[in-house]
N, C-alpha and C. Protein backbone atom coordinates (compact mmCIF):
# COMPACT_ATOMS: atom_id res chain seq x y z
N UNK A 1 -0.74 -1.95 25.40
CA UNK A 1 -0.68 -1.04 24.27
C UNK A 1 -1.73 -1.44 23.23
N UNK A 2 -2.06 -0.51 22.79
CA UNK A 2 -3.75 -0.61 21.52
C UNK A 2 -2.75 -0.87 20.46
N UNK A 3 -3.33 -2.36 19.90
CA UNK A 3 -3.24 -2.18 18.35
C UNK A 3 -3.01 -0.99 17.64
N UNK A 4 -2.47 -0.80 16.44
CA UNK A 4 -2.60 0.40 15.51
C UNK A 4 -4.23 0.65 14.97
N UNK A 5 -4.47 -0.72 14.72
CA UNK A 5 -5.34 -0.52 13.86
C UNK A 5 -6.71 -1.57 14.61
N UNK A 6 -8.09 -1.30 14.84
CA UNK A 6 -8.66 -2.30 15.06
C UNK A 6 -10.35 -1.78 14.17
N UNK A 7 -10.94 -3.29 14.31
CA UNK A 7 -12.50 -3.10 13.09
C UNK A 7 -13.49 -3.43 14.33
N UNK A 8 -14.81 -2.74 14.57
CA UNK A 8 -15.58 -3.32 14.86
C UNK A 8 -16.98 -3.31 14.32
N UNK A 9 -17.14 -4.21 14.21
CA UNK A 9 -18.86 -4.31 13.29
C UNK A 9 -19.60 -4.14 14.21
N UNK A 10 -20.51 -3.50 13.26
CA UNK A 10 -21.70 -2.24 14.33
C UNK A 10 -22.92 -2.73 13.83
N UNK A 11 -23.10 -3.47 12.51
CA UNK A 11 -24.57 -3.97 11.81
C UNK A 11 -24.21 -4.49 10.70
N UNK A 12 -25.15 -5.93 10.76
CA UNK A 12 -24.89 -6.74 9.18
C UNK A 12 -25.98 -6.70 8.91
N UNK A 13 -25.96 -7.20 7.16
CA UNK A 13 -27.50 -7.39 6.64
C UNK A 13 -26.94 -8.69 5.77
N UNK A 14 -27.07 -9.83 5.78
CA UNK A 14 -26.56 -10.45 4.86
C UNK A 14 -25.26 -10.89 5.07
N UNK A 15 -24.17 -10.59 3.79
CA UNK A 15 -22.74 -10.70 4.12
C UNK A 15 -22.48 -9.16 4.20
N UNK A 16 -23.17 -7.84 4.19
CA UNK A 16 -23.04 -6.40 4.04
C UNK A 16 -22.82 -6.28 5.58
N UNK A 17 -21.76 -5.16 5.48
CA UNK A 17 -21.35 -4.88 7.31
C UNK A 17 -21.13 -3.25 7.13
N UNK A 18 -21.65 -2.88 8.38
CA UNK A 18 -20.97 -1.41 8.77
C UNK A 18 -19.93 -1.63 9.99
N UNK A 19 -19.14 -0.77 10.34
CA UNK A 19 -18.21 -0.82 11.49
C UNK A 19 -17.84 0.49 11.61
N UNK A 20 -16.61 0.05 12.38
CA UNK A 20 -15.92 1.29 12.69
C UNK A 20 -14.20 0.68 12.82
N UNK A 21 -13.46 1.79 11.52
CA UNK A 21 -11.88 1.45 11.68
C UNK A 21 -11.70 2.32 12.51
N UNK A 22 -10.99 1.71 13.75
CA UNK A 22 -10.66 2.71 14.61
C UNK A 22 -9.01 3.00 14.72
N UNK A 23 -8.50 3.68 14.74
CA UNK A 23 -6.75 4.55 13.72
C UNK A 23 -6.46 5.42 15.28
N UNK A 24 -4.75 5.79 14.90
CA UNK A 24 -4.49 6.25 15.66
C UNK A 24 -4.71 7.84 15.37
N UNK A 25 -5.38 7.88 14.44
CA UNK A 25 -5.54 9.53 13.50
C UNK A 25 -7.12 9.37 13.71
N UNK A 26 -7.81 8.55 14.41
CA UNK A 26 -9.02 8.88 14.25
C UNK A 26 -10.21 8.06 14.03
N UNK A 27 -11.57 7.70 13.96
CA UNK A 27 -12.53 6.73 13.93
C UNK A 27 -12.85 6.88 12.19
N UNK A 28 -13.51 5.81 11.68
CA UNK A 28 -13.71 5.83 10.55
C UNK A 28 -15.15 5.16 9.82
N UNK A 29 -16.17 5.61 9.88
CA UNK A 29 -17.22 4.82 9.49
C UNK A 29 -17.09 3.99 8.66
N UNK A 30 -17.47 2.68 8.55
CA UNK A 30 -17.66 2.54 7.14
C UNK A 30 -19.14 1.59 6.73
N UNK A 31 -19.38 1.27 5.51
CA UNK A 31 -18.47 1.72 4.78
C UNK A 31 -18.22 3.42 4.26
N UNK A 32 -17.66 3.70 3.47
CA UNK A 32 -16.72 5.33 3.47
C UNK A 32 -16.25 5.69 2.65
N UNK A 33 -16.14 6.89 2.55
CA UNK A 33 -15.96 7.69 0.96
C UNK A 33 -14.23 8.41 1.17
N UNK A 34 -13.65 7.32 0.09
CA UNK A 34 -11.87 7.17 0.49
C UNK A 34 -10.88 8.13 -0.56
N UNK A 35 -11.15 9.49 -0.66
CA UNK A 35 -10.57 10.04 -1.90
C UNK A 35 -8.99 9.60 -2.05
N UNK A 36 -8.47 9.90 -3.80
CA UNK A 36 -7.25 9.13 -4.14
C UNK A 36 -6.43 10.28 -4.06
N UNK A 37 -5.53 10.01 -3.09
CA UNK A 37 -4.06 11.10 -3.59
C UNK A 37 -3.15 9.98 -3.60
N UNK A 38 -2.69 9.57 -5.15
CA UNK A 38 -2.22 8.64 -5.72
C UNK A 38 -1.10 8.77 -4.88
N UNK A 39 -0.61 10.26 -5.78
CA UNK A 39 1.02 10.76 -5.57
C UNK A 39 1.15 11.30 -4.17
N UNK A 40 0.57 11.67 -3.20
CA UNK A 40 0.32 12.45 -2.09
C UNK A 40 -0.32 13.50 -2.21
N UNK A 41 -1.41 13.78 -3.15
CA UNK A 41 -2.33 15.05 -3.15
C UNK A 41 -3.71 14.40 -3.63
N UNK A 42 -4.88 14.67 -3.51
CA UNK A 42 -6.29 14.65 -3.94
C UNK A 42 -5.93 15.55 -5.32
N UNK A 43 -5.78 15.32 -6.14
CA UNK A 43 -6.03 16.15 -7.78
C UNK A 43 -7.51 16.90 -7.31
N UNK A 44 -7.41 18.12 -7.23
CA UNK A 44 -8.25 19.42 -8.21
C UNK A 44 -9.32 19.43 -6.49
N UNK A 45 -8.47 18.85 -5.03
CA UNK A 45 -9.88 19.25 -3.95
C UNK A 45 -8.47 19.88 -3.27
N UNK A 46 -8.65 21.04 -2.65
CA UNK A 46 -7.61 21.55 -1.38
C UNK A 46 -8.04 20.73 -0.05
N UNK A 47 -7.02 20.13 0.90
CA UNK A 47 -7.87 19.61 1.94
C UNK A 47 -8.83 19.71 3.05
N UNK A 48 -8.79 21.46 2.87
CA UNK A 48 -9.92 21.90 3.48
C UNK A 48 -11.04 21.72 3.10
N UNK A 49 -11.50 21.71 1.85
CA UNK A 49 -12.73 21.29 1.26
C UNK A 49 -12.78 19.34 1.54
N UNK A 50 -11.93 18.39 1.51
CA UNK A 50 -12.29 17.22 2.04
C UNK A 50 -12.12 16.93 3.46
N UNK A 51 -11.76 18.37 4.44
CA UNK A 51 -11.55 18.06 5.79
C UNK A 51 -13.02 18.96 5.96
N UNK A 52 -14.23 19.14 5.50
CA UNK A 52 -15.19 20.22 5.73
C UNK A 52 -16.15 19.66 6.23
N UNK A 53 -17.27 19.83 6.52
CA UNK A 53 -18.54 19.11 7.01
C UNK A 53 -18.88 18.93 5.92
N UNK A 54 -18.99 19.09 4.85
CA UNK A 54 -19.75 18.65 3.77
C UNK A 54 -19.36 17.52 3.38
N UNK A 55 -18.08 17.06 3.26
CA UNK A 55 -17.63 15.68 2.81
C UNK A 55 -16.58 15.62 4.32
N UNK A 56 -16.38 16.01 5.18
CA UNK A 56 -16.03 15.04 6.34
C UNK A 56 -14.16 13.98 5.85
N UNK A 57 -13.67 13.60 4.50
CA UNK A 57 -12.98 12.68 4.51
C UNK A 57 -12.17 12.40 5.61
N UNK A 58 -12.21 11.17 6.31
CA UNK A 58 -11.72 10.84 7.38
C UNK A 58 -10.03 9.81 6.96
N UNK A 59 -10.11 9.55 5.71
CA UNK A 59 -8.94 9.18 5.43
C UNK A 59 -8.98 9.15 3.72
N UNK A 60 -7.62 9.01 3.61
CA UNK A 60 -6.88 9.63 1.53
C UNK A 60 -6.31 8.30 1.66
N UNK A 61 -6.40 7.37 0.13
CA UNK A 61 -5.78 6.19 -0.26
C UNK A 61 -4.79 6.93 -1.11
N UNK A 62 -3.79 6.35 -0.79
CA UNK A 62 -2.14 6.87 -1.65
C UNK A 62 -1.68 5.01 -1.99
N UNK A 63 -1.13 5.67 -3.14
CA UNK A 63 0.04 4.27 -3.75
C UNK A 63 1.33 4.19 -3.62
N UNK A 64 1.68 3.40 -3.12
CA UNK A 64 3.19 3.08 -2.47
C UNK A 64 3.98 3.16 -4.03
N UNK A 65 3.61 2.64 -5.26
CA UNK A 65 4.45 2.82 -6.42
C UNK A 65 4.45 4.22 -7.11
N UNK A 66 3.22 4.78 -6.95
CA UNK A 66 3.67 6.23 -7.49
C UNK A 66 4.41 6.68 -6.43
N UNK A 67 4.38 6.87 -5.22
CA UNK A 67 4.62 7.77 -4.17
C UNK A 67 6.18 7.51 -4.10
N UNK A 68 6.73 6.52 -4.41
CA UNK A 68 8.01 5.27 -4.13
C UNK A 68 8.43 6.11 -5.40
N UNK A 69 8.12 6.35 -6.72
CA UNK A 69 9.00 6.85 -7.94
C UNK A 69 8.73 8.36 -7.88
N UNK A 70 7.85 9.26 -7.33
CA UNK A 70 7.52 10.62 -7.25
C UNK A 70 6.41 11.32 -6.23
N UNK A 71 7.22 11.44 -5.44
CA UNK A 71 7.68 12.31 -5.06
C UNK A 71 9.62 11.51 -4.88
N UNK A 72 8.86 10.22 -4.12
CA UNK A 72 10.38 9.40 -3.79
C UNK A 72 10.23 9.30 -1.87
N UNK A 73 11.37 8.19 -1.75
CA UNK A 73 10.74 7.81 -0.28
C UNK A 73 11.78 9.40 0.37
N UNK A 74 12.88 9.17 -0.19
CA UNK A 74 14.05 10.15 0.68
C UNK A 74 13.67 11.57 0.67
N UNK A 75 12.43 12.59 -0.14
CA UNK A 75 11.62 13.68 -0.08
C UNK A 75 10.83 13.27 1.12
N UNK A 76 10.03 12.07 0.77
CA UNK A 76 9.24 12.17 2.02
C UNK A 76 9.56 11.92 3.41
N UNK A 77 10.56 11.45 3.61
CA UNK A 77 11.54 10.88 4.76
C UNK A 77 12.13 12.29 5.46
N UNK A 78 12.29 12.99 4.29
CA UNK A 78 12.77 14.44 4.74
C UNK A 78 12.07 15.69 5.63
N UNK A 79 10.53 14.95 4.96
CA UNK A 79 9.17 16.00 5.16
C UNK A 79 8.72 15.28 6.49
N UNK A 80 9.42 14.49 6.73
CA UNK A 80 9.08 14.11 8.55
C UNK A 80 7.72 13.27 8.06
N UNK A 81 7.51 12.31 7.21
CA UNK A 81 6.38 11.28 6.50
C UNK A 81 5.74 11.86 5.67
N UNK A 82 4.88 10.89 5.84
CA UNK A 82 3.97 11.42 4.52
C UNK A 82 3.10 11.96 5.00
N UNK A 83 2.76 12.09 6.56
CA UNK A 83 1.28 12.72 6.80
C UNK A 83 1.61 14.43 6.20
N UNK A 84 3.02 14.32 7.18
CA UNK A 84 3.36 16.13 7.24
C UNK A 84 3.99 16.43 5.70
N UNK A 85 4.02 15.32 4.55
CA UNK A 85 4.32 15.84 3.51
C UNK A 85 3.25 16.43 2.68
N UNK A 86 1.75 15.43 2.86
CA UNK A 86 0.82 16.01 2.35
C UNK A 86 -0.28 17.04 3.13
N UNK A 87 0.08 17.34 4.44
CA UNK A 87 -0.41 18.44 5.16
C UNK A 87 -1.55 17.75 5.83
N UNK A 88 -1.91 16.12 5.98
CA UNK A 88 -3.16 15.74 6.31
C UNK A 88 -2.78 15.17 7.42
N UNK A 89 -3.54 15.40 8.56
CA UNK A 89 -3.68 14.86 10.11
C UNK A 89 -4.39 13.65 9.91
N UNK A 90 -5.45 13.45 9.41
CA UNK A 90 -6.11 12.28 9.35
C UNK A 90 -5.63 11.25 8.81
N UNK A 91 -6.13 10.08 8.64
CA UNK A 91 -5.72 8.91 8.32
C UNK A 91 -5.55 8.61 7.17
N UNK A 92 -4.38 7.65 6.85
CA UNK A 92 -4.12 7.73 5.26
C UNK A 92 -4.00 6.20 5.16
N UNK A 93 -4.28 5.27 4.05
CA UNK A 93 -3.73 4.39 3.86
C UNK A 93 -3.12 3.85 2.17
N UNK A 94 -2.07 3.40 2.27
CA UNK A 94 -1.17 3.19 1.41
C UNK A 94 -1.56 1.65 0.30
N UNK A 95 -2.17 1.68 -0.63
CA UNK A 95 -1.97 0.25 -1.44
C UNK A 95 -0.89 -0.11 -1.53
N UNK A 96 -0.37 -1.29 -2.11
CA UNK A 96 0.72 -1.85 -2.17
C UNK A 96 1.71 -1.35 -3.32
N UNK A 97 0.45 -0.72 -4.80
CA UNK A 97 1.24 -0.63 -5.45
C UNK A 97 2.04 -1.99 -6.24
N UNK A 98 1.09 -3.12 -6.08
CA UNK A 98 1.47 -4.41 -6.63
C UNK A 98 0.80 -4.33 -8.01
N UNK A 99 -0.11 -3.80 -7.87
CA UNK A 99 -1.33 -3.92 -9.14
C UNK A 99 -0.31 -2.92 -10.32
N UNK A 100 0.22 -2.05 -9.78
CA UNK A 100 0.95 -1.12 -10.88
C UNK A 100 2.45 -1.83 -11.63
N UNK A 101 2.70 -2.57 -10.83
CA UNK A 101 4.50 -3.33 -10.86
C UNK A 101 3.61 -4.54 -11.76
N UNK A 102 2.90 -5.47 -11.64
CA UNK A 102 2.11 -6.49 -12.26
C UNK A 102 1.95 -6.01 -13.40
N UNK A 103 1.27 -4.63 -13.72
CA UNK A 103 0.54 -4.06 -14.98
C UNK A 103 1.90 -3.83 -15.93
N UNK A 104 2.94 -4.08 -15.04
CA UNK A 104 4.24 -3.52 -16.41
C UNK A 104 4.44 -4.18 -17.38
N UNK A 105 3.68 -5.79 -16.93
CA UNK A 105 4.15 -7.05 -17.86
C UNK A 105 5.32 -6.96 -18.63
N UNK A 106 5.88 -6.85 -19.91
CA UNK A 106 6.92 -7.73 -20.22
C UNK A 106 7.96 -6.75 -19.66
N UNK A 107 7.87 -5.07 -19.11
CA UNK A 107 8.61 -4.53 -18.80
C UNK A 107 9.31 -4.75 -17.61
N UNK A 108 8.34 -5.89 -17.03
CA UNK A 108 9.09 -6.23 -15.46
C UNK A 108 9.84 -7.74 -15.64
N UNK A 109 10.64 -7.79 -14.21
CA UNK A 109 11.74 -9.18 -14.84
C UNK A 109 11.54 -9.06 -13.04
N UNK A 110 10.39 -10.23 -12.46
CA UNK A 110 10.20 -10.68 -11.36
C UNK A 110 11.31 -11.54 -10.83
N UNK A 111 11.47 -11.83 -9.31
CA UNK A 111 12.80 -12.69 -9.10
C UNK A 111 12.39 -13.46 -7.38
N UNK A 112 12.47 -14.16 -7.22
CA UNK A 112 12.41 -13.93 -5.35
C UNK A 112 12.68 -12.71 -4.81
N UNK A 113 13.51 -12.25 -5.09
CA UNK A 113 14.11 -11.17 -4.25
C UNK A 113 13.31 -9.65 -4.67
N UNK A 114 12.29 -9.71 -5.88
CA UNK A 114 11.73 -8.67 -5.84
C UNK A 114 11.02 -8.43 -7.17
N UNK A 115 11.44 -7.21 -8.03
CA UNK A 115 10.95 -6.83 -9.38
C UNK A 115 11.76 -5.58 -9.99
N UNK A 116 12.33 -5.95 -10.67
CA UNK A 116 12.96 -5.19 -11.72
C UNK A 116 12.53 -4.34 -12.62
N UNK A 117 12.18 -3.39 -12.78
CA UNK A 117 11.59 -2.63 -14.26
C UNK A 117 12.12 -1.53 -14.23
N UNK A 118 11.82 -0.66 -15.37
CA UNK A 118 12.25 0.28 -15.89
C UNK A 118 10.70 1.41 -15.27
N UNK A 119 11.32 2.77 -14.56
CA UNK A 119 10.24 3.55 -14.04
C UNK A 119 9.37 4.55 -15.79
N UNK A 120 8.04 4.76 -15.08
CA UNK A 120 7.44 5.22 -16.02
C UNK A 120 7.23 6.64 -16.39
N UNK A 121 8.08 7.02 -15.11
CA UNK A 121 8.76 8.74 -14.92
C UNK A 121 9.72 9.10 -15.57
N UNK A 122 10.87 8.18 -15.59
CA UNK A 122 11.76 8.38 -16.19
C UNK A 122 12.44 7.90 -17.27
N UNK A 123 12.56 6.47 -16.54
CA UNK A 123 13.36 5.92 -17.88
C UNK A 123 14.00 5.06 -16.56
N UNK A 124 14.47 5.65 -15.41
CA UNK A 124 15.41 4.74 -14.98
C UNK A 124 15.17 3.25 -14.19
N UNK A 125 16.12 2.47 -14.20
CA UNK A 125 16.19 1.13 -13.63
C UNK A 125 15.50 0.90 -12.20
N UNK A 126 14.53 0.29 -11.94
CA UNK A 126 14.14 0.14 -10.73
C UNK A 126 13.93 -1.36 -10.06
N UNK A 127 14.12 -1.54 -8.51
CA UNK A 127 14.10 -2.63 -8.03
C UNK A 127 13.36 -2.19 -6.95
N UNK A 128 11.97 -2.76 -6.82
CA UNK A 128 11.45 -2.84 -5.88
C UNK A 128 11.16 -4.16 -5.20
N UNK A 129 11.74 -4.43 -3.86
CA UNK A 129 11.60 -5.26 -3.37
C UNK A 129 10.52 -6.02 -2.65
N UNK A 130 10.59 -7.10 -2.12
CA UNK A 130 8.98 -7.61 -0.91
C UNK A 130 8.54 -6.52 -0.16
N UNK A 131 9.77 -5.97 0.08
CA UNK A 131 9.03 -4.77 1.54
C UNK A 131 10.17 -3.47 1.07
N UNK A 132 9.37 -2.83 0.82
CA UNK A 132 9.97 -1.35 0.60
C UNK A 132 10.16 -0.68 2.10
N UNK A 133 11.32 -0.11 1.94
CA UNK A 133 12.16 0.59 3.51
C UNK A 133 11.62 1.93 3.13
N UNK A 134 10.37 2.40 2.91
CA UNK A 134 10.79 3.68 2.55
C UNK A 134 9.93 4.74 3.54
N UNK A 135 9.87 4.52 5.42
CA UNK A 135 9.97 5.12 6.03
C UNK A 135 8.30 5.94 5.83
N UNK A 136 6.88 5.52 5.76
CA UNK A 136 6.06 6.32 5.66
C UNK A 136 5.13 6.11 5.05
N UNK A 137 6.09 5.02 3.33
CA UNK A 137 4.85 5.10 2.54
C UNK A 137 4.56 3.68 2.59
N UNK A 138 5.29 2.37 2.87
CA UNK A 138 5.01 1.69 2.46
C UNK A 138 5.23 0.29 3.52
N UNK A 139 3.78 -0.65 3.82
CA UNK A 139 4.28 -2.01 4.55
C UNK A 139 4.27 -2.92 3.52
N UNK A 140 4.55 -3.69 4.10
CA UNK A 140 5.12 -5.16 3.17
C UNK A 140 4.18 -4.78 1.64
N UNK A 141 4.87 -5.69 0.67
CA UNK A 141 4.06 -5.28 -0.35
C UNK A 141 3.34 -6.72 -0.66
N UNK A 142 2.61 -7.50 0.11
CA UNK A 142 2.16 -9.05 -0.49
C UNK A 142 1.19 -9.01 -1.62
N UNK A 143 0.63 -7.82 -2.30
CA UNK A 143 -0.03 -7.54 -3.12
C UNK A 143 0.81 -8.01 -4.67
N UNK A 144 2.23 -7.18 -4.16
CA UNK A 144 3.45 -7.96 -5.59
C UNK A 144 3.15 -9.44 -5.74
N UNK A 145 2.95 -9.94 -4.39
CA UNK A 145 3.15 -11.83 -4.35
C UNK A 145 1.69 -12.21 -5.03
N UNK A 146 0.76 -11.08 -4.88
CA UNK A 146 -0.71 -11.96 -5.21
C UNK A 146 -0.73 -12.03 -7.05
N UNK A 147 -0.56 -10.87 -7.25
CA UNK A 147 -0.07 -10.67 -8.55
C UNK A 147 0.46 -11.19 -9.59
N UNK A 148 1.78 -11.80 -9.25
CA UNK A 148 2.69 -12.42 -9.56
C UNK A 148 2.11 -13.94 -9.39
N UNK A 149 1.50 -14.26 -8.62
CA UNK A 149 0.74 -15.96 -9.21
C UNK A 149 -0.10 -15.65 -10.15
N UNK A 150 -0.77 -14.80 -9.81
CA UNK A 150 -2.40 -14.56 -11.33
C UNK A 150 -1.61 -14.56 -12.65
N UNK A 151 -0.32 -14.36 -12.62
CA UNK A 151 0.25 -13.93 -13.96
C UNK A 151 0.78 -15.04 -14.61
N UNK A 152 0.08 -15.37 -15.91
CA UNK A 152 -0.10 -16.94 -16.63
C UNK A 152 1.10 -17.03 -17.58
N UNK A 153 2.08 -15.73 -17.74
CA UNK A 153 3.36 -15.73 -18.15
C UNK A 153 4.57 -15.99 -17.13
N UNK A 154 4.46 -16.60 -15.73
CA UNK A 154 5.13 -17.09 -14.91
C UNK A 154 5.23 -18.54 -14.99
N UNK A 155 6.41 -19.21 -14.68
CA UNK A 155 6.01 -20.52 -14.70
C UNK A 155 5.42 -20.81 -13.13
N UNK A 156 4.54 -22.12 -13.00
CA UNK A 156 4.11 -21.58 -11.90
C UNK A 156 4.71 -22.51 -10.77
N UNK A 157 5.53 -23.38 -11.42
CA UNK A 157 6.15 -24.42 -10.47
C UNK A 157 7.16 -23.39 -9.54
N UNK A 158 7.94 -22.53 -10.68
CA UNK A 158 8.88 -21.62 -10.04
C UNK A 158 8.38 -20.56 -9.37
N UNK A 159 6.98 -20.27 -9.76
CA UNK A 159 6.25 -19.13 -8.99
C UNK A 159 6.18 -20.06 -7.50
N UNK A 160 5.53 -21.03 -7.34
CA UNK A 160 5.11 -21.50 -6.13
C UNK A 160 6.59 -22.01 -5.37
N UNK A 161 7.79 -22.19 -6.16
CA UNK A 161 9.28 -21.90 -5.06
C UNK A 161 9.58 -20.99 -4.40
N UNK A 162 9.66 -19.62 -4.96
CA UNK A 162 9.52 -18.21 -4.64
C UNK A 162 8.85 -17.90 -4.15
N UNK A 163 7.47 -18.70 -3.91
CA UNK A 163 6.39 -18.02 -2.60
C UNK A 163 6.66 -18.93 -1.51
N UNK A 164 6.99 -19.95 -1.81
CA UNK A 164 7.52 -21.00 -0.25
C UNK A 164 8.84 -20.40 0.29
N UNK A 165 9.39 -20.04 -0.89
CA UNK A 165 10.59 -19.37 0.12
C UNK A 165 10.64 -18.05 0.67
N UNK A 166 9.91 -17.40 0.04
CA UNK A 166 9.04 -15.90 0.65
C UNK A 166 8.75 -16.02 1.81
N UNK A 167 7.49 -17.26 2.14
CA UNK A 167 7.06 -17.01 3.10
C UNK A 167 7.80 -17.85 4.33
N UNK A 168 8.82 -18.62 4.13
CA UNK A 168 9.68 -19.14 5.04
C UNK A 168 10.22 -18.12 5.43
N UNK A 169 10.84 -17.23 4.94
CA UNK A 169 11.91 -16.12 5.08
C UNK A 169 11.10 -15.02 5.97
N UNK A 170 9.91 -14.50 5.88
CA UNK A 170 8.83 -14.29 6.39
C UNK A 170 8.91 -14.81 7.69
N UNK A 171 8.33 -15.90 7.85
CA UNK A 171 8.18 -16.62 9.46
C UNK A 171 9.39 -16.85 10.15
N UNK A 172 10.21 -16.74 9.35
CA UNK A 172 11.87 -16.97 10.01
C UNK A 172 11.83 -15.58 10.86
N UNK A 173 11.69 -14.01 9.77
CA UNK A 173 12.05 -13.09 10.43
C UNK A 173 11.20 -12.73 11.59
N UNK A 174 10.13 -13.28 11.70
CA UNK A 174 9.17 -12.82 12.68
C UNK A 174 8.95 -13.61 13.21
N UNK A 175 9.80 -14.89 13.93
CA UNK A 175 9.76 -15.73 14.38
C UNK A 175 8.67 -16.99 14.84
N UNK A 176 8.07 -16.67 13.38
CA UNK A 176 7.22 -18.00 13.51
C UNK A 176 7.31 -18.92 12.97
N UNK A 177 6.65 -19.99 14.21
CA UNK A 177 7.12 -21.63 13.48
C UNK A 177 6.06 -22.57 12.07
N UNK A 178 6.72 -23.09 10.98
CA UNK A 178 5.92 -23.50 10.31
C UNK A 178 5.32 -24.65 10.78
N UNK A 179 4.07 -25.05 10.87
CA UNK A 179 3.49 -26.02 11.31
C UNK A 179 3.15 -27.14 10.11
């Protein structure tokens, strides 16, 4: 069985590379012109105009934290994913959405077990965890973990407990041994 996902470099100059991401939606030059549908849409292009010969887009970057508070995972879970929620066949890939949970600063209350804040849609209480279940939009989020060390309002003795035990819990579930 093929990987999901594989890279192959086609020409370097330096440390500069071209390749090819090769997807189960499709080949992908790069490097490549990655339009944003934060929420699950490109703002102000229909996708026929970024599925056209003129711009070709071969894949849309979406954010697991907007997409996670609005539309919501259980809309898109409904819409049979996110490809068939936002009408795009081609390839999509999801940020973590760590950079947005980080940016809440004092509004967030980090923990091992995840991040606490208040959403910026609503008002209401949110817990987003290491790995969001939410069926489409989102893999592990280790972007929360990168985050969460850069941040000089953590202590960092307790930051670096919470990442040893992260990543024990980690190799436990996927059965690898720590060496």
């Amino acid at each position: 069985m093929n990987p999901p996902i594989e890279f192959e470099v086609i020409a370097k100059d330096g440390d500069a590379r071209a390749g090819i991401l090769k997807t189960r939606r499709g080949d992908i030059e790069t490097p490549v012109f990655m339009p944003v549908g934060t929420a699950g849409a490109v703002k102000g292009t229909r996708l026929e105009v970024l599925e056209s010969d003129d711009l070709d887009a071969r894949i849309i970057l979406g954010n697991t934290y907007h997409l996670w508070l609005r539309p919501g995972a259980q809309t898109i879970q409904n819409c049979g994913g996110l490809h068939r929620f936002m009408g795009w066949n081609r390839a999509l890939l999801t940020d973590s959405g760590g950079f947005q949970v980080w940016s809440l600063g004092a509004l967030r209350k980090i923990s091992e077990e995840g991040t606490e804040f208040r959403s910026h849609v609503d008002g209401s209480p949110r817990f987003l965890a290491e790995h969001v279940d939410a069926r489409g939009i989102a893999k592990p989020i280790s972007q929360i973990r990168q985050h969460r060390l850069e941040d000089a309002r953590i202590d960092r003795r307790r930051c670096t407990v919470i990442e040893v035990n992260f990543t024990h819990r980690w190799n436990t579930a996927l059965g690898l041994a720590l060496a």
